[in-house]
PDB file of N, CA and C in Angstrom:
ATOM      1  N   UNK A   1     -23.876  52.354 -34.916  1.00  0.00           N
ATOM      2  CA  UNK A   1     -22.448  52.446 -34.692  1.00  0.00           C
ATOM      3  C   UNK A   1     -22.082  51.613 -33.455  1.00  0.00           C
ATOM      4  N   UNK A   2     -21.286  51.410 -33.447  1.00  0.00           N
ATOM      5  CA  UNK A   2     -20.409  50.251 -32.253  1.00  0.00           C
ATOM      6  C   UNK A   2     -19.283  51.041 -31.771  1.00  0.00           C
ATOM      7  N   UNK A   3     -18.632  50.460 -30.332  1.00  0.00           N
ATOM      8  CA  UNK A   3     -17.981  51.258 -29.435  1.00  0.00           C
ATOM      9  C   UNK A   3     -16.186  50.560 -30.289  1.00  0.00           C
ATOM     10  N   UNK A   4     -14.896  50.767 -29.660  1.00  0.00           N
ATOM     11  CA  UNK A   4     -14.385  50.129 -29.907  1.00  0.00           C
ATOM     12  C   UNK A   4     -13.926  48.311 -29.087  1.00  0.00           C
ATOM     13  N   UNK A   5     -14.652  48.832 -27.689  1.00  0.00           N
ATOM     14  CA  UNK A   5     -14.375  47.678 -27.366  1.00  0.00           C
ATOM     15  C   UNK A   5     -15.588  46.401 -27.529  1.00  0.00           C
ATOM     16  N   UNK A   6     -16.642  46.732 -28.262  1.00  0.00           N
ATOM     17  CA  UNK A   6     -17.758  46.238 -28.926  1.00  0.00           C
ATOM     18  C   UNK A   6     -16.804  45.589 -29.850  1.00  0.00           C
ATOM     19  N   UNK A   7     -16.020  46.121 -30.507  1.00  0.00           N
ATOM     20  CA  UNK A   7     -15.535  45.692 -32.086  1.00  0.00           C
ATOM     21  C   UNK A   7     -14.432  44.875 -31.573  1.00  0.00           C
ATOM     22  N   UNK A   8     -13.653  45.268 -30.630  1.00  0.00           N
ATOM     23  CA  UNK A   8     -12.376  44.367 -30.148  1.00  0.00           C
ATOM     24  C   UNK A   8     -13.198  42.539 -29.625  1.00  0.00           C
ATOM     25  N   UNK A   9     -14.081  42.627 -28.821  1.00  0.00           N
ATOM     26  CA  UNK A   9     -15.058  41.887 -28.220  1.00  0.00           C
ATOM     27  C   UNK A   9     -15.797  40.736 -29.579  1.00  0.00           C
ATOM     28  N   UNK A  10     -16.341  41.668 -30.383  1.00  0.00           N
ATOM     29  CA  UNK A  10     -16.960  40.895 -31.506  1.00  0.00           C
ATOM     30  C   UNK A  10     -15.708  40.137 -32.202  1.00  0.00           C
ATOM     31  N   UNK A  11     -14.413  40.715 -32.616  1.00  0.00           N
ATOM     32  CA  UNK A  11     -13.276  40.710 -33.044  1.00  0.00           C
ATOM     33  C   UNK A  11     -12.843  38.904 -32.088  1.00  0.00           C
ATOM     34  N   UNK A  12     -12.611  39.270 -30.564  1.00  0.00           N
ATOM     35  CA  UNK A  12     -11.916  37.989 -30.023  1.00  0.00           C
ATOM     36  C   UNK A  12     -12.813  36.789 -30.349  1.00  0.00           C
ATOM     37  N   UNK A  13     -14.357  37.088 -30.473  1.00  0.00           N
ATOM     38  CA  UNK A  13     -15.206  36.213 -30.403  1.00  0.00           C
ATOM     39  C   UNK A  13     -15.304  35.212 -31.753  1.00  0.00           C
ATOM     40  N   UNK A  14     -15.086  35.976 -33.177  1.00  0.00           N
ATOM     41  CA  UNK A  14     -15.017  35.690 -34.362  1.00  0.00           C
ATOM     42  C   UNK A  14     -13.277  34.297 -34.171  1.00  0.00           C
ATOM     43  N   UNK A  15     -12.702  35.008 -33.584  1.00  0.00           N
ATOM     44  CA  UNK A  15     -11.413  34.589 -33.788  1.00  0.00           C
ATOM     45  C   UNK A  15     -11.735  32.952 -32.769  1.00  0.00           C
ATOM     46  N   UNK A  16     -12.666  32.943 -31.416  1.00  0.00           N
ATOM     47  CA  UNK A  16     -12.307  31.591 -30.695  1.00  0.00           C
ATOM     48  C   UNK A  16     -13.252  30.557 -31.674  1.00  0.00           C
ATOM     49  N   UNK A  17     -14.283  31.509 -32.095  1.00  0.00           N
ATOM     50  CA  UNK A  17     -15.068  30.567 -32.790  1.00  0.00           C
ATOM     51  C   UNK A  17     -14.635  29.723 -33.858  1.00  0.00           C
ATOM     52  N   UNK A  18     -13.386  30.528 -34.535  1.00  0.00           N
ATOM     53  CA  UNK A  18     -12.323  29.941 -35.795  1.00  0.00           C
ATOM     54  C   UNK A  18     -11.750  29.095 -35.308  1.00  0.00           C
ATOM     55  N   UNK A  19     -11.014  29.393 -33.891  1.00  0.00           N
ATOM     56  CA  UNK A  19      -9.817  28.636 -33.926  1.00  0.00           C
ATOM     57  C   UNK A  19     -11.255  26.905 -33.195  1.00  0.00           C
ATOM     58  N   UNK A  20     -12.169  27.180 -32.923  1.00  0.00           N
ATOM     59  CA  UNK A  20     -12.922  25.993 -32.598  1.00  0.00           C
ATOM     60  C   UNK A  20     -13.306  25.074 -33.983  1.00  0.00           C
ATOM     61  N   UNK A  21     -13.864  26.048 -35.076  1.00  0.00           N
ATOM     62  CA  UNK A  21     -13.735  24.999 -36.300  1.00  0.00           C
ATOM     63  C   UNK A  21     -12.734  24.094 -36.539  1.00  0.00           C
ATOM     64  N   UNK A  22     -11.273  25.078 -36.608  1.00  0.00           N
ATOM     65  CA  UNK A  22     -10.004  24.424 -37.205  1.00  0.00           C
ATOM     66  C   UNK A  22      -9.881  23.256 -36.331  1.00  0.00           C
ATOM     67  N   UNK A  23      -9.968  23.599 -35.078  1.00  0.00           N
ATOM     68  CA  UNK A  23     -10.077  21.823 -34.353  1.00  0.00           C
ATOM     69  C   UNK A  23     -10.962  21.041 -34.441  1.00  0.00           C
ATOM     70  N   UNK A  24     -12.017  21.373 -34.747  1.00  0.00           N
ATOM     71  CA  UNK A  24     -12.673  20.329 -35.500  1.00  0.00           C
ATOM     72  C   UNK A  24     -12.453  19.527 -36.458  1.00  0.00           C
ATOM     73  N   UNK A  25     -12.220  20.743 -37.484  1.00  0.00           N
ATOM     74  CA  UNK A  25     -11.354  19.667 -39.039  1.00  0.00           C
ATOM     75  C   UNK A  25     -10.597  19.456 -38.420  1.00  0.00           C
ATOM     76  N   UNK A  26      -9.133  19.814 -37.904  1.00  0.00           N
ATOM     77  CA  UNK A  26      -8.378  18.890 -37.958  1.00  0.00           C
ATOM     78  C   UNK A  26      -9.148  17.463 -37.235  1.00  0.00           C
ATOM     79  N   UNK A  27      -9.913  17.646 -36.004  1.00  0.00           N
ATOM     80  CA  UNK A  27     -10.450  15.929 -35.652  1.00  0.00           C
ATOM     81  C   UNK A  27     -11.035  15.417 -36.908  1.00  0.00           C
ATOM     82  N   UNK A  28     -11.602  15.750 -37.660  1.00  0.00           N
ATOM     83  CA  UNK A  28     -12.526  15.286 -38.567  1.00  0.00           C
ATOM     84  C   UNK A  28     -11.024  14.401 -39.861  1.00  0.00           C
ATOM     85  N   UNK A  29     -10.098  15.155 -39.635  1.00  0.00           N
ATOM     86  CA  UNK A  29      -9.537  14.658 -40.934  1.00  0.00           C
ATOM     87  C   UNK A  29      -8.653  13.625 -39.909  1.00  0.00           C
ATOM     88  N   UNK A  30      -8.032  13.609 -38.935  1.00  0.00           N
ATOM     89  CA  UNK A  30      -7.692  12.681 -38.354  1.00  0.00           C
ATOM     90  C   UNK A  30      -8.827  11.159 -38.328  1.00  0.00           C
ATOM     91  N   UNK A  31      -9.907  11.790 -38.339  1.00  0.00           N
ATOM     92  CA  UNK A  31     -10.819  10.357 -37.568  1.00  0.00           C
ATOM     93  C   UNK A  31     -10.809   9.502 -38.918  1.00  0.00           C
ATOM     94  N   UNK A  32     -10.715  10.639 -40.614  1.00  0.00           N
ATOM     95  CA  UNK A  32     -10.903   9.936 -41.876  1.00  0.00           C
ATOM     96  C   UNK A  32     -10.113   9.353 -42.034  1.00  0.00           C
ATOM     97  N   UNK A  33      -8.632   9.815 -41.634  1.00  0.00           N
ATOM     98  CA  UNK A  33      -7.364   8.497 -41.895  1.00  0.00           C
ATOM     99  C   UNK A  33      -7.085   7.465 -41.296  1.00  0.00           C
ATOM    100  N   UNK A  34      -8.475   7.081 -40.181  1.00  0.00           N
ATOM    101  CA  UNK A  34      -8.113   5.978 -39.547  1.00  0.00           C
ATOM    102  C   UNK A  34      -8.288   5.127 -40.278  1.00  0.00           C
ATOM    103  N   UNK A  35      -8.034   3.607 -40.064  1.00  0.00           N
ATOM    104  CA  UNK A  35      -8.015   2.573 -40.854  1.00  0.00           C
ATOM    105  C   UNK A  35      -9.805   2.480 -41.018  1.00  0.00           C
ATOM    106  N   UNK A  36     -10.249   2.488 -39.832  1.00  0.00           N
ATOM    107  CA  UNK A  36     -12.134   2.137 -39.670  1.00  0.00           C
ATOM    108  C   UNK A  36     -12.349   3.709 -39.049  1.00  0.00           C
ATOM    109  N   UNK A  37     -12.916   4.612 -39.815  1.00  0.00           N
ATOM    110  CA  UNK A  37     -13.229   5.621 -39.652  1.00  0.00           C
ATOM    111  C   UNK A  37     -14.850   5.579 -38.648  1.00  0.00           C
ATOM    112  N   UNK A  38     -14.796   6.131 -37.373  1.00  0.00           N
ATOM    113  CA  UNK A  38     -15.901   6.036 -36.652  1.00  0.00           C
ATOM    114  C   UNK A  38     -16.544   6.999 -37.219  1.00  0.00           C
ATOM    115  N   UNK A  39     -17.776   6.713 -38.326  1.00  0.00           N
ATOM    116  CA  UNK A  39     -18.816   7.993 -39.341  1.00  0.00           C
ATOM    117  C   UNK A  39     -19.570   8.903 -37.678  1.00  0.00           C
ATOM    118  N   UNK A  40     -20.121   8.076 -36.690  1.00  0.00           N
ATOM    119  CA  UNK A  40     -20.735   8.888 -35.890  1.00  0.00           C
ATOM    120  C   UNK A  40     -19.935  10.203 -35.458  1.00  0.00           C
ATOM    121  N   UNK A  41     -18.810   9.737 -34.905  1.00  0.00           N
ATOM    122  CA  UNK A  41     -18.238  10.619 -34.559  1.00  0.00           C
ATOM    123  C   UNK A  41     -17.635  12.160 -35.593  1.00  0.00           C
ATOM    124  N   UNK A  42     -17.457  11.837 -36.759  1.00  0.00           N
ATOM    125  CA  UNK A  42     -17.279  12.377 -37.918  1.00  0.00           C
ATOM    126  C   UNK A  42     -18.677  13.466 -38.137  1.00  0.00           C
ATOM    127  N   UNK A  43     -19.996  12.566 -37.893  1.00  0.00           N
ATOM    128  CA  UNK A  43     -20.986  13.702 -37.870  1.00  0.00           C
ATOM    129  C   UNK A  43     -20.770  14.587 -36.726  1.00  0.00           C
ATOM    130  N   UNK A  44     -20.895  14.471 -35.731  1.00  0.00           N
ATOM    131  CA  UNK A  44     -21.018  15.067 -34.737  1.00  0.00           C
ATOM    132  C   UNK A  44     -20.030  16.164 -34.940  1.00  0.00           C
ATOM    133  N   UNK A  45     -18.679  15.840 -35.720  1.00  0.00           N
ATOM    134  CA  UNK A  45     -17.868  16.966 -35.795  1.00  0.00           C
ATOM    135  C   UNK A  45     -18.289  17.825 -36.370  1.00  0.00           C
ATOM    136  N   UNK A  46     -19.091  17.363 -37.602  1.00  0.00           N
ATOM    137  CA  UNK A  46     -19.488  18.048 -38.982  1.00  0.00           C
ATOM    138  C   UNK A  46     -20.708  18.891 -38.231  1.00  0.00           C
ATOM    139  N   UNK A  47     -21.585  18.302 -37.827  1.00  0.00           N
ATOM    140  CA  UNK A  47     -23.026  19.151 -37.103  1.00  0.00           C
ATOM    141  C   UNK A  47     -22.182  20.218 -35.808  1.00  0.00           C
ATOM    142  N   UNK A  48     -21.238  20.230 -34.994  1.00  0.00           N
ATOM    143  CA  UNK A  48     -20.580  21.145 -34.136  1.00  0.00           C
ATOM    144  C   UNK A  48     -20.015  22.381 -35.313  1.00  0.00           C
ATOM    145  N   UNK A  49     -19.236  21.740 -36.167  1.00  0.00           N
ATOM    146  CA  UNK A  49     -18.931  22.832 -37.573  1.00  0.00           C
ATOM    147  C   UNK A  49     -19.822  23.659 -37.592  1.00  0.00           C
ATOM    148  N   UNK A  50     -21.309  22.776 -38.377  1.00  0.00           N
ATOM    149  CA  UNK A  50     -22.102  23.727 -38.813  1.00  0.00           C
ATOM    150  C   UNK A  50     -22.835  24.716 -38.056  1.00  0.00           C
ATOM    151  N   UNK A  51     -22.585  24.364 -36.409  1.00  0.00           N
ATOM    152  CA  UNK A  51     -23.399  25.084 -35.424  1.00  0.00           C
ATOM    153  C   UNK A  51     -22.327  26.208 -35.267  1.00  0.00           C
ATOM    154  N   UNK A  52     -21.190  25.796 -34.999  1.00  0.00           N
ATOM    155  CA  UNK A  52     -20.131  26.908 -35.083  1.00  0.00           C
ATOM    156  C   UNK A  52     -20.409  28.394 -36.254  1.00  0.00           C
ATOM    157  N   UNK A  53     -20.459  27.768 -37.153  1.00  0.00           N
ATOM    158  CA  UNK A  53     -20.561  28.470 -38.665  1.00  0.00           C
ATOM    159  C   UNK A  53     -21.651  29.736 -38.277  1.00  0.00           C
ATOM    160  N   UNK A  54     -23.023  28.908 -37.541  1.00  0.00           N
ATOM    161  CA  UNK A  54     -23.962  29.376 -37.822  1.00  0.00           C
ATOM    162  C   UNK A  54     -23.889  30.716 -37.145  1.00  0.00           C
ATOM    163  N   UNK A  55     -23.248  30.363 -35.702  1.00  0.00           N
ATOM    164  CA  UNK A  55     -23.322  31.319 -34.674  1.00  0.00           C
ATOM    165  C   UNK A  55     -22.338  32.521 -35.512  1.00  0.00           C
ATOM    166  N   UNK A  56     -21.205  32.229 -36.317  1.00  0.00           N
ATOM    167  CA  UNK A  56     -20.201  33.104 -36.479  1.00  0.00           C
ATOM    168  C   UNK A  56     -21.569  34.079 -37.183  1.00  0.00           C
ATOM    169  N   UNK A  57     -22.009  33.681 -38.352  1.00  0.00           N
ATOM    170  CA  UNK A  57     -22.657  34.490 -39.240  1.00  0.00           C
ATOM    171  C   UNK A  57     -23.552  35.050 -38.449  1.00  0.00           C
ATOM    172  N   UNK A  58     -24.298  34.801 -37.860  1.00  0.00           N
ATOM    173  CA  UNK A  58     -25.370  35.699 -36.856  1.00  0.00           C
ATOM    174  C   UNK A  58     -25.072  36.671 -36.000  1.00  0.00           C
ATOM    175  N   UNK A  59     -23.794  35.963 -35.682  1.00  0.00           N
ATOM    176  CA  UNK A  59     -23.008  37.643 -34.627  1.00  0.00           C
ATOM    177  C   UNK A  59     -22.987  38.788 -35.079  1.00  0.00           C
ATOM    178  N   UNK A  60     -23.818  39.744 -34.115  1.00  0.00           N
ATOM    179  CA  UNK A  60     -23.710  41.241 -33.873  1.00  0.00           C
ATOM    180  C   UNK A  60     -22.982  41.719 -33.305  1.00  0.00           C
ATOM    181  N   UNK A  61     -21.985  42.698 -34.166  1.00  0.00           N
ATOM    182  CA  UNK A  61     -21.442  43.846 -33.288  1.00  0.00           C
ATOM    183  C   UNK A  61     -21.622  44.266 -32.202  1.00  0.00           C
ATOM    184  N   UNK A  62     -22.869  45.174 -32.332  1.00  0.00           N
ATOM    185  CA  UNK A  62     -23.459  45.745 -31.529  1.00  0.00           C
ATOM    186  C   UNK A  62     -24.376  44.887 -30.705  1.00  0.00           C
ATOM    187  N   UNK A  63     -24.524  43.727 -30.490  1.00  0.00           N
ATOM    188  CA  UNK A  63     -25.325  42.666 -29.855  1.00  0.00           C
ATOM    189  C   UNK A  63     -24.211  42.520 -28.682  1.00  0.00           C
ATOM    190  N   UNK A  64     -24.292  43.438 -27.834  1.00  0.00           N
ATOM    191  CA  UNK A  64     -22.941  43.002 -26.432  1.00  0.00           C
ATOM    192  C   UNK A  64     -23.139  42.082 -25.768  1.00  0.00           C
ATOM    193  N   UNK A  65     -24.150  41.474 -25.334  1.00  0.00           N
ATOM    194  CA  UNK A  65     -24.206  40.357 -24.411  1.00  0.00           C
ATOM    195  C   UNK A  65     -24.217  39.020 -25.249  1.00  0.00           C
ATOM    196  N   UNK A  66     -25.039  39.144 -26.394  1.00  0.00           N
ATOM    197  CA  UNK A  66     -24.163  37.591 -27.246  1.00  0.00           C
ATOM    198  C   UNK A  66     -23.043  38.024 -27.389  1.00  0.00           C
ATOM    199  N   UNK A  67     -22.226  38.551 -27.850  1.00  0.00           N
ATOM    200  CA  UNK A  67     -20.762  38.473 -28.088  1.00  0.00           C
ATOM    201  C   UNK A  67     -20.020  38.395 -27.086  1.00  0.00           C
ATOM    202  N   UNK A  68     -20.718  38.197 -25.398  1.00  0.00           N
ATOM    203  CA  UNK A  68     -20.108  37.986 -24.646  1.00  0.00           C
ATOM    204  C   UNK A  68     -20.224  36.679 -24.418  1.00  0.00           C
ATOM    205  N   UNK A  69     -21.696  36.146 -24.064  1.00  0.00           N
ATOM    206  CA  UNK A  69     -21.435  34.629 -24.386  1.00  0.00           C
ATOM    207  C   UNK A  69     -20.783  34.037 -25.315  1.00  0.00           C
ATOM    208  N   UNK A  70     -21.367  34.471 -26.614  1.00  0.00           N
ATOM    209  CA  UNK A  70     -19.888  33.155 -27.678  1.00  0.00           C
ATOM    210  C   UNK A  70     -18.562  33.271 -27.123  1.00  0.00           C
ATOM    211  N   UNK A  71     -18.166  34.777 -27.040  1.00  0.00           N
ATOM    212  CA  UNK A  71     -16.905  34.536 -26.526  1.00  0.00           C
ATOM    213  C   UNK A  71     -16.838  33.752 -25.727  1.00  0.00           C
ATOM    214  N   UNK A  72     -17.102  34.030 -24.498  1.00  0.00           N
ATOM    215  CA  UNK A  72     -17.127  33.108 -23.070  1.00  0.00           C
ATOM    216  C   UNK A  72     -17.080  31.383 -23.533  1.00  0.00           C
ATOM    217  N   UNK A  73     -17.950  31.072 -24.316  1.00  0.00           N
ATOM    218  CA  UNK A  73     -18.272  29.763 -24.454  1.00  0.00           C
ATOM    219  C   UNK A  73     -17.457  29.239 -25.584  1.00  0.00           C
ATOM    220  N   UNK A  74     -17.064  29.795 -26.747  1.00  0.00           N
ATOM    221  CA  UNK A  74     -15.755  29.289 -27.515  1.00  0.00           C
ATOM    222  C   UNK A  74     -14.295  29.751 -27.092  1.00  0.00           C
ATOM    223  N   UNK A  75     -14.332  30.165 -26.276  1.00  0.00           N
ATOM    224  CA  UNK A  75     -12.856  30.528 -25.554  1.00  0.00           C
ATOM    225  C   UNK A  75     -12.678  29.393 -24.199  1.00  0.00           C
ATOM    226  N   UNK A  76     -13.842  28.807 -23.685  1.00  0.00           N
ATOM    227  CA  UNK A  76     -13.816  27.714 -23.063  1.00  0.00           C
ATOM    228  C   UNK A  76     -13.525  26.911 -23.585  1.00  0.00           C
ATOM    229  N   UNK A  77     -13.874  26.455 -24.699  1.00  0.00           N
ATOM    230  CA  UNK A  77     -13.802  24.938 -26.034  1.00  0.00           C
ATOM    231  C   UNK A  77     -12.654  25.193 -26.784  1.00  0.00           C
ATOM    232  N   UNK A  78     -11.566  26.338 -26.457  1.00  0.00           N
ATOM    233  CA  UNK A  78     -10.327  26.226 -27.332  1.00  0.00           C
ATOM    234  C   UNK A  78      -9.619  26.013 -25.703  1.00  0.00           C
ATOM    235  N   UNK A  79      -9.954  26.693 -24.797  1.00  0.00           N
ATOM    236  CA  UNK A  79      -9.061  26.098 -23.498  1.00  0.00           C
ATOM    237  C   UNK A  79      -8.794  24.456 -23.674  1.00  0.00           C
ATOM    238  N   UNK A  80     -10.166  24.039 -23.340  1.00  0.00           N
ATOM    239  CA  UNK A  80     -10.275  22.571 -22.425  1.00  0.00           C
ATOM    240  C   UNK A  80      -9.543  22.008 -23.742  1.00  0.00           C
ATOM    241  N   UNK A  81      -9.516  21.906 -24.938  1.00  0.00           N
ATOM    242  CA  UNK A  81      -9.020  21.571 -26.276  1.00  0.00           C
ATOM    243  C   UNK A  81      -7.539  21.572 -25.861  1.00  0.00           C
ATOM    244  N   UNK A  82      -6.898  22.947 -25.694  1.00  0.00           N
ATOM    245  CA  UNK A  82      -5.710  22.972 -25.274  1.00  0.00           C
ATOM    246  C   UNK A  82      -5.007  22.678 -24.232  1.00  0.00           C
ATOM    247  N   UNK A  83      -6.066  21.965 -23.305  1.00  0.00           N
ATOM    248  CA  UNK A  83      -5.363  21.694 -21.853  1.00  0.00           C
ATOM    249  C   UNK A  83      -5.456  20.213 -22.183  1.00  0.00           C
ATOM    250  N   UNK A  84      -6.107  19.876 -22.802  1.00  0.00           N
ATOM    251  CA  UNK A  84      -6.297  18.657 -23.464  1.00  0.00           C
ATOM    252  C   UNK A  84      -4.569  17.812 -24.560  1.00  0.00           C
ATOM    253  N   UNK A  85      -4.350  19.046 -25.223  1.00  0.00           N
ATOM    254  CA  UNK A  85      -3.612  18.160 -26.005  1.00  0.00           C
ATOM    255  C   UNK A  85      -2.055  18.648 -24.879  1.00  0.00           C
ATOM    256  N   UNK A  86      -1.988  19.113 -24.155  1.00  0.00           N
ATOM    257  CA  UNK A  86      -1.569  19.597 -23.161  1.00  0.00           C
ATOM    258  C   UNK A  86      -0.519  18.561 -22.355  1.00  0.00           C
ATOM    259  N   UNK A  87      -1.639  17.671 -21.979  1.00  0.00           N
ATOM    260  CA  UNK A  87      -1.845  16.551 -20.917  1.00  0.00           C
ATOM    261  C   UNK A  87      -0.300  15.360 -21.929  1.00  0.00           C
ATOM    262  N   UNK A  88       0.501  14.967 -21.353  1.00  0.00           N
ATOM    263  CA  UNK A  88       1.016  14.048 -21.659  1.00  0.00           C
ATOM    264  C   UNK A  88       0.827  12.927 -21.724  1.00  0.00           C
ATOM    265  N   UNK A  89       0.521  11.585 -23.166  1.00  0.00           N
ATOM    266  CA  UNK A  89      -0.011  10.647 -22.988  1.00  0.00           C
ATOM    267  C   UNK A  89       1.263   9.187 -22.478  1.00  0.00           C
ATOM    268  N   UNK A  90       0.777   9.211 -21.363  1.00  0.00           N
ATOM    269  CA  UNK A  90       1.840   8.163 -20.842  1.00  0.00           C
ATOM    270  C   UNK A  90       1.737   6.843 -21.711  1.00  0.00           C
ATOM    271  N   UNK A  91       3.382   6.677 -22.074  1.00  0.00           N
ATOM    272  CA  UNK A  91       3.456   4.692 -22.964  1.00  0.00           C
ATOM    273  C   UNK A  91       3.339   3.761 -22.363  1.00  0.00           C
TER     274      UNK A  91
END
């Protein structure tokens, strides 16, 4: 059995790890509509995906200290992401 803030915790962690895929695809489908699609970079999205993926499925509930790192560490990678598109690109 798990506590509730075990489940809230596993819960935020599931959710940064999502919102880290979805920015991925979206880079991934941006990089395909370029005119010269850079493939390296395209893997690298695709292999971050699948590492993403992997971690989601392996997460334990009841595993409190990984679910504190993923959190910690995909709640960093949706920050810097968002401070990122954030930033105004001067013309």
């Amino acid at each position: 059995m798990w506590t509730q803030d075990q489940a809230i915790a596993y819960e935020a962690a599931l959710e940064a790890i999502n919102d880290v895929i979805a920015g991925y695809s979206e880079q991934i489908a941006l990089e395909q509509e370029r005119p010269a699609p850079n493939t390296a970079r395209i893997e690298w999205l695709e292999m971050r995906t699948d590492q993403a993926t992997a971690i989601m499925h392996s997460l334990n509930v009841t595993d409190t200290e990984n679910v504190r790192q993923v959190l910690s560490e995909y709640s960093a990678i949706v920050r810097a992401r968002d401070a990122a598109e954030a930033v105004p690109i001067a013309a």
